[in-house]
Protein backbone atom coordinates (compact mmCIF):
# COMPACT_ATOMS: atom_id res chain seq x y z
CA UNK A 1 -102.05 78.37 -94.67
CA UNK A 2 -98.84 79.95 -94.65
CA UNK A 3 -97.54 83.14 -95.76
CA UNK A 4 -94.39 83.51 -98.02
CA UNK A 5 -94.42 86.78 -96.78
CA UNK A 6 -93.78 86.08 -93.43
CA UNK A 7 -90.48 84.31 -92.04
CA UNK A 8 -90.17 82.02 -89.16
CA UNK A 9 -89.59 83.44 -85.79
CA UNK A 10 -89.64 86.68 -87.27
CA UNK A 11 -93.20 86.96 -88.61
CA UNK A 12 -95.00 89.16 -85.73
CA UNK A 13 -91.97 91.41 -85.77
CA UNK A 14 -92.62 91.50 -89.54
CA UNK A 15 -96.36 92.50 -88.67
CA UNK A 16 -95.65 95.26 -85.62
CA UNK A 17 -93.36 96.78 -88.24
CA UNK A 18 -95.98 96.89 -91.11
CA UNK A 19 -97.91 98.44 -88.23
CA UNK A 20 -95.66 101.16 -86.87
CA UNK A 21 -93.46 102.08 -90.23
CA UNK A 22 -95.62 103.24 -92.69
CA UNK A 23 -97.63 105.49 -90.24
CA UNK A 24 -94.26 106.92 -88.92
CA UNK A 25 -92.89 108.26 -92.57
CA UNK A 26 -96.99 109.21 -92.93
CA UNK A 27 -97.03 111.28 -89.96
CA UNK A 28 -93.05 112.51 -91.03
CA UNK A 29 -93.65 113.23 -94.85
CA UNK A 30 -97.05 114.89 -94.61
CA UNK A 31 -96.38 116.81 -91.35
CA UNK A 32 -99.88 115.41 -89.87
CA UNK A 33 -100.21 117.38 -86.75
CA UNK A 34 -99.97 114.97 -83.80
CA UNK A 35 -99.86 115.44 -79.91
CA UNK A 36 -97.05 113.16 -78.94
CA UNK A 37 -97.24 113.98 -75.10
CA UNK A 38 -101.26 112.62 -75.18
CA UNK A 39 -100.43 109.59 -77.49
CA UNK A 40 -97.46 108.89 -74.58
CA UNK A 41 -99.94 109.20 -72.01
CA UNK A 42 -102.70 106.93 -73.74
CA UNK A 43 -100.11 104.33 -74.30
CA UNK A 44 -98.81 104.91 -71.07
CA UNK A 45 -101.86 105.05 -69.40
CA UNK A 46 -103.88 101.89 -71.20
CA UNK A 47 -101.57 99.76 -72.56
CA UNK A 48 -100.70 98.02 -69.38
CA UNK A 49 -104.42 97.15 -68.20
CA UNK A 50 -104.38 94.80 -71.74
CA UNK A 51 -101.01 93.51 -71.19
CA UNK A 52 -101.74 92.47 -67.47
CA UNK A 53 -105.06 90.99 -69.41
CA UNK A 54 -102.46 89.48 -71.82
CA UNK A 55 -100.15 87.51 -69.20
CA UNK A 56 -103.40 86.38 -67.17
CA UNK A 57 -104.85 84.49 -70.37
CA UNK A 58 -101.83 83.37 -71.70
CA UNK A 59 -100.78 81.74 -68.37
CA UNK A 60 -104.56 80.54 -67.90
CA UNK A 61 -104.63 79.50 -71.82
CA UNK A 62 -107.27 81.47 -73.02
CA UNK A 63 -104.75 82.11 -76.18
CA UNK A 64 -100.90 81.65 -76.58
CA UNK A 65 -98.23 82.22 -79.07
CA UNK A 66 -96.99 79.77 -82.07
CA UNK A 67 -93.15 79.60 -81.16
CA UNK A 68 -93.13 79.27 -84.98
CA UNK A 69 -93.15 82.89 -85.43
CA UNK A 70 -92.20 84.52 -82.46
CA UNK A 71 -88.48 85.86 -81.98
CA UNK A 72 -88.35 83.53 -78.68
CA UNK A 73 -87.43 86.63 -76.40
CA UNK A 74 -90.33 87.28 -73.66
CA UNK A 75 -91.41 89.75 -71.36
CA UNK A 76 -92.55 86.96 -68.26
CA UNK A 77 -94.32 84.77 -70.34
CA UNK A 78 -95.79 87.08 -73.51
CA UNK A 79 -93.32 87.20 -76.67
CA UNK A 80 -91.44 90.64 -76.59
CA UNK A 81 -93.53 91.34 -80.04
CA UNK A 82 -96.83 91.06 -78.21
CA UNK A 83 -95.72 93.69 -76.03
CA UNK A 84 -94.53 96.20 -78.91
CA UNK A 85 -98.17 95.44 -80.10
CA UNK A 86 -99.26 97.87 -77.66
CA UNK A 87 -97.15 100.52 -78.64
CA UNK A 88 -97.71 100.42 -82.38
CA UNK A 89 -101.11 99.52 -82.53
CA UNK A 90 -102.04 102.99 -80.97
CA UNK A 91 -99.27 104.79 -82.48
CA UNK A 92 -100.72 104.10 -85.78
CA UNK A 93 -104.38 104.11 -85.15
CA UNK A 94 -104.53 107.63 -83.54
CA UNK A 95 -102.86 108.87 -86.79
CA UNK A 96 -106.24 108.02 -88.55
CA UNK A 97 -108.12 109.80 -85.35
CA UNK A 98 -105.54 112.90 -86.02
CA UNK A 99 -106.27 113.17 -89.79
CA UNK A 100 -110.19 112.96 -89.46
CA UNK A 101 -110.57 115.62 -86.50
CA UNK A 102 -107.93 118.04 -88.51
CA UNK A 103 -109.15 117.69 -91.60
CA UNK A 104 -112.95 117.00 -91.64
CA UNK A 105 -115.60 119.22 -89.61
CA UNK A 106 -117.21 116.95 -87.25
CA UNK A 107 -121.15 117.00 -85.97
CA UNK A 108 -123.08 115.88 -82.86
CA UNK A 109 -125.16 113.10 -82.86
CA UNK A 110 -127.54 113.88 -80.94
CA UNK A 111 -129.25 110.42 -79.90
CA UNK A 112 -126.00 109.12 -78.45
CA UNK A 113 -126.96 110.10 -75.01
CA UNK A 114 -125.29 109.42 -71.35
CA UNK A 115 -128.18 107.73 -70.13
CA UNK A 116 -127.59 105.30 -73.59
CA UNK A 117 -124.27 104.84 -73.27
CA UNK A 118 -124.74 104.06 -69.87
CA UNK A 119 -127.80 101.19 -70.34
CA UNK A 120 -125.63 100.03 -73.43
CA UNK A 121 -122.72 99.05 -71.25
CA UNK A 122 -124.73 98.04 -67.99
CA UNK A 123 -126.92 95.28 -70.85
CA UNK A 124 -123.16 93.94 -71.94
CA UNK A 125 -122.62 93.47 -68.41
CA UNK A 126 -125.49 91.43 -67.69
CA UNK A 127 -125.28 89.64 -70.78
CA UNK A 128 -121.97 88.52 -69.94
CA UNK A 129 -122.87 85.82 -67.33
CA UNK A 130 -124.47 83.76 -70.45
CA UNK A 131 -120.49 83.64 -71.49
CA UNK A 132 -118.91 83.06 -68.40
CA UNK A 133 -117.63 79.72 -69.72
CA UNK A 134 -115.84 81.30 -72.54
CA UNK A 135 -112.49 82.69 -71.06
CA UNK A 136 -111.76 85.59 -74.05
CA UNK A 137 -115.46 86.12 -74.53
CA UNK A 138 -116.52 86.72 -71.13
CA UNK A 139 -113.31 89.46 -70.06
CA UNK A 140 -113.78 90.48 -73.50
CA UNK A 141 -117.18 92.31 -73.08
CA UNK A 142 -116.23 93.04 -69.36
CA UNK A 143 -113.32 95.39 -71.40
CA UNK A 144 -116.27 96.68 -74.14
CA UNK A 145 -118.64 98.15 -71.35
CA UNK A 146 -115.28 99.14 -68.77
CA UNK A 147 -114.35 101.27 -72.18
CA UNK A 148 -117.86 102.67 -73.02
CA UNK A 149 -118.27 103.57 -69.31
CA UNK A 150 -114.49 105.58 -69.00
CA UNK A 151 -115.03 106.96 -72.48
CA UNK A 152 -118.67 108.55 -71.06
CA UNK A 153 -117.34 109.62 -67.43
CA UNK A 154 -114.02 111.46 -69.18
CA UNK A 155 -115.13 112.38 -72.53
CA UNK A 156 -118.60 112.13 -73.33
CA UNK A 157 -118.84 114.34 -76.27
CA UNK A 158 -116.21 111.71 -77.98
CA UNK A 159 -118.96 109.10 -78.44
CA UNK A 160 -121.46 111.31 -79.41
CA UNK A 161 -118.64 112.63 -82.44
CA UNK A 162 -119.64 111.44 -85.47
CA UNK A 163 -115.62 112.00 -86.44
CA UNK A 164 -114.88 109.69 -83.73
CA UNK A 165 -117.45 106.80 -85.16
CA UNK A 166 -115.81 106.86 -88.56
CA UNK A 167 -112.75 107.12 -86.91
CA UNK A 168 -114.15 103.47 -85.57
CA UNK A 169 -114.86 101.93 -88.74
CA UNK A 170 -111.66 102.99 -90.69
CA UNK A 171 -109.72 101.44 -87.86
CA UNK A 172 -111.21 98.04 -88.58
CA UNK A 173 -109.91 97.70 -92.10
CA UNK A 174 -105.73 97.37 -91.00
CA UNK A 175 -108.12 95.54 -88.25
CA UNK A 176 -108.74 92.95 -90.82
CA UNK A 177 -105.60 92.78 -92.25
CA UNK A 178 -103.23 92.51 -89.52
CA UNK A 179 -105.49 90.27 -87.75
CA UNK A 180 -105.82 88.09 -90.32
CA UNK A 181 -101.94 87.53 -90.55
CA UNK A 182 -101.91 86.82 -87.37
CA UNK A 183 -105.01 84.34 -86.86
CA UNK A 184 -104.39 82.79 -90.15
CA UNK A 185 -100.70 81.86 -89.67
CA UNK A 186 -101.21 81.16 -86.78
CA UNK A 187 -99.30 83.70 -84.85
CA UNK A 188 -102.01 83.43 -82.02
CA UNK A 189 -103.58 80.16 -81.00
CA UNK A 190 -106.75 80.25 -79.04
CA UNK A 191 -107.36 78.12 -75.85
CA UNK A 192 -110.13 75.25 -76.03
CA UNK A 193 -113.73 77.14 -74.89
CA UNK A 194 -112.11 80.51 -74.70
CA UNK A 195 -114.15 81.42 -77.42
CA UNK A 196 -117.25 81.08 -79.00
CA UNK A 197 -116.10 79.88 -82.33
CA UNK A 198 -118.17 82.45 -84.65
CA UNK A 199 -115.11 83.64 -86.94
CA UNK A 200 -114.73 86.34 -89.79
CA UNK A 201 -112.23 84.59 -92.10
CA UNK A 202 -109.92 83.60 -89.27
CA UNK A 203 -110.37 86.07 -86.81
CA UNK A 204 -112.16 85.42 -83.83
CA UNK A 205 -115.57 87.87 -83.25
CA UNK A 206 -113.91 88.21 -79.88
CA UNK A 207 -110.97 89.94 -81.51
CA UNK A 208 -113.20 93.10 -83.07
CA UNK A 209 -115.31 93.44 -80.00
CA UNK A 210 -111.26 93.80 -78.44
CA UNK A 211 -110.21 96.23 -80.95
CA UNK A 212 -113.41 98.24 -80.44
CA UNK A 213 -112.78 98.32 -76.31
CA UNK A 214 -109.21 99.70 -77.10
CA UNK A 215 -110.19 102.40 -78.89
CA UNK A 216 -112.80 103.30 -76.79
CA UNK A 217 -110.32 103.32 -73.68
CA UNK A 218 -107.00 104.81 -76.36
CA UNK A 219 -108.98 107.48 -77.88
CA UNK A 220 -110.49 108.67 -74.39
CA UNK A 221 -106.88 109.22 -72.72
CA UNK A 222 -105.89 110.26 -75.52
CA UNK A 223 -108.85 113.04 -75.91
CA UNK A 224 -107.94 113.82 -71.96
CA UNK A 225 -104.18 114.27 -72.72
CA UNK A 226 -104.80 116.56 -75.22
CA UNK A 227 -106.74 118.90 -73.18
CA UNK A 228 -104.07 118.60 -70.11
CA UNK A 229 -101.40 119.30 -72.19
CA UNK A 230 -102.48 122.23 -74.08
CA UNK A 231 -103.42 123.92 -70.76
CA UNK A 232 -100.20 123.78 -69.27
């Protein structure tokens, strides 16, 4: 199914700009507070360990990229957009994370514990070897408990925010959207047995299980930043 919305070659441009756009004149017009120096740093910091991840499965064709609706300009072999995906994405998501924890009190919760946390992420782990012959699946939840384990050893009291949870779940609607656009097009194109074929609408399972490991990892430089910065 195609989009009328979206125009050849320049459809995931199209999409990073819906992305990045709208949250910039947000964060502009309403004068959200916003620590620039920690979202540089998370971006910075995480950003390349998925784009590394990116090349690897795209030259190993776990997933690629529909010419169709790609500008045809490439950073080695990823299309230039796929790269400004990991600027925006952030960018815009860590607005939501700014509005909640300015304008909302926040609370404990209690019962997510280290030694939780921990087990949760050491289970994926072992659970992973049923996957191994699934290419996005398998590095996929290698990413979920990598993310679960930095968030704990840097930030603990971030998973045990109930802020930071909601924070979660709001991020998955423009999840849904933007995903869709590009699963449904298809911008991305998935590799045969690189996943496990259990879809929401389009999108892959594999892809919210992805967007829940980069907030995990985003959210947990970006908590870290914030503390560096403001003490120097």
């Amino acid at each position: 199914m195609e989009f009328s919305l979206f125009l050849p070659h320049l459809a995931y441009l199209e999409i990073d700009s819906m992305i990045f756009f709208p949250t910039l004149v947000i964060s502009l017009a309403f004068h959200v507070k916003r620590m620039y120096k920690s979202l540089i740093t998370a971006i910075g910091t995480i950003s390349p360990i998925y784009i590394v991840w990116d090349f690897l499965a795209t030259l190993k064709g776990s997933w690629g990229f529909n010419p169709k609706w790609v500008l045809g300009i490439y950073v080695v072999n990823l299309p230039v957009e796929e790269v400004l995906f990991f600027v925006v994405t952030p960018f815009a998501t860590l607005l939501i994370y700014d509005f909640l924890f300015n304008k909302f009190r926040d609370k404990e919760l209690r019962f997510v514990t280290s030694r939780k946390v921990v087990g949760t992420a050491l289970v994926i782990l072992l659970l992973d070897f049923l996957f191994l012959s699934y290419s996005y699946t398998f590095v996929d939840l290698v990413y979920l408990s990598a993310s679960l384990l930095t968030a704990q050893f840097l930030d603990g009291e971030m998973l045990r925010s109930r802020n930071y949870w909601v924070f979660v779940l709001l991020t998955f609607i423009p999840f849904l959207v933007f995903d869709y656009f590009l699963t449904s097009l298809p911008v991305v194109v998935y590799g045969t047995h690189s996943i496990l074929g259990i879809r929401i609408l389009t999108i892959p399972v594999e892809d919210a299980i992805y967007s829940l490991s980069m907030m995990n990892f985003y959210t947990s430089i970006y908590r870290v930043g914030a503390k560096v910065w403001s003490s120097t």
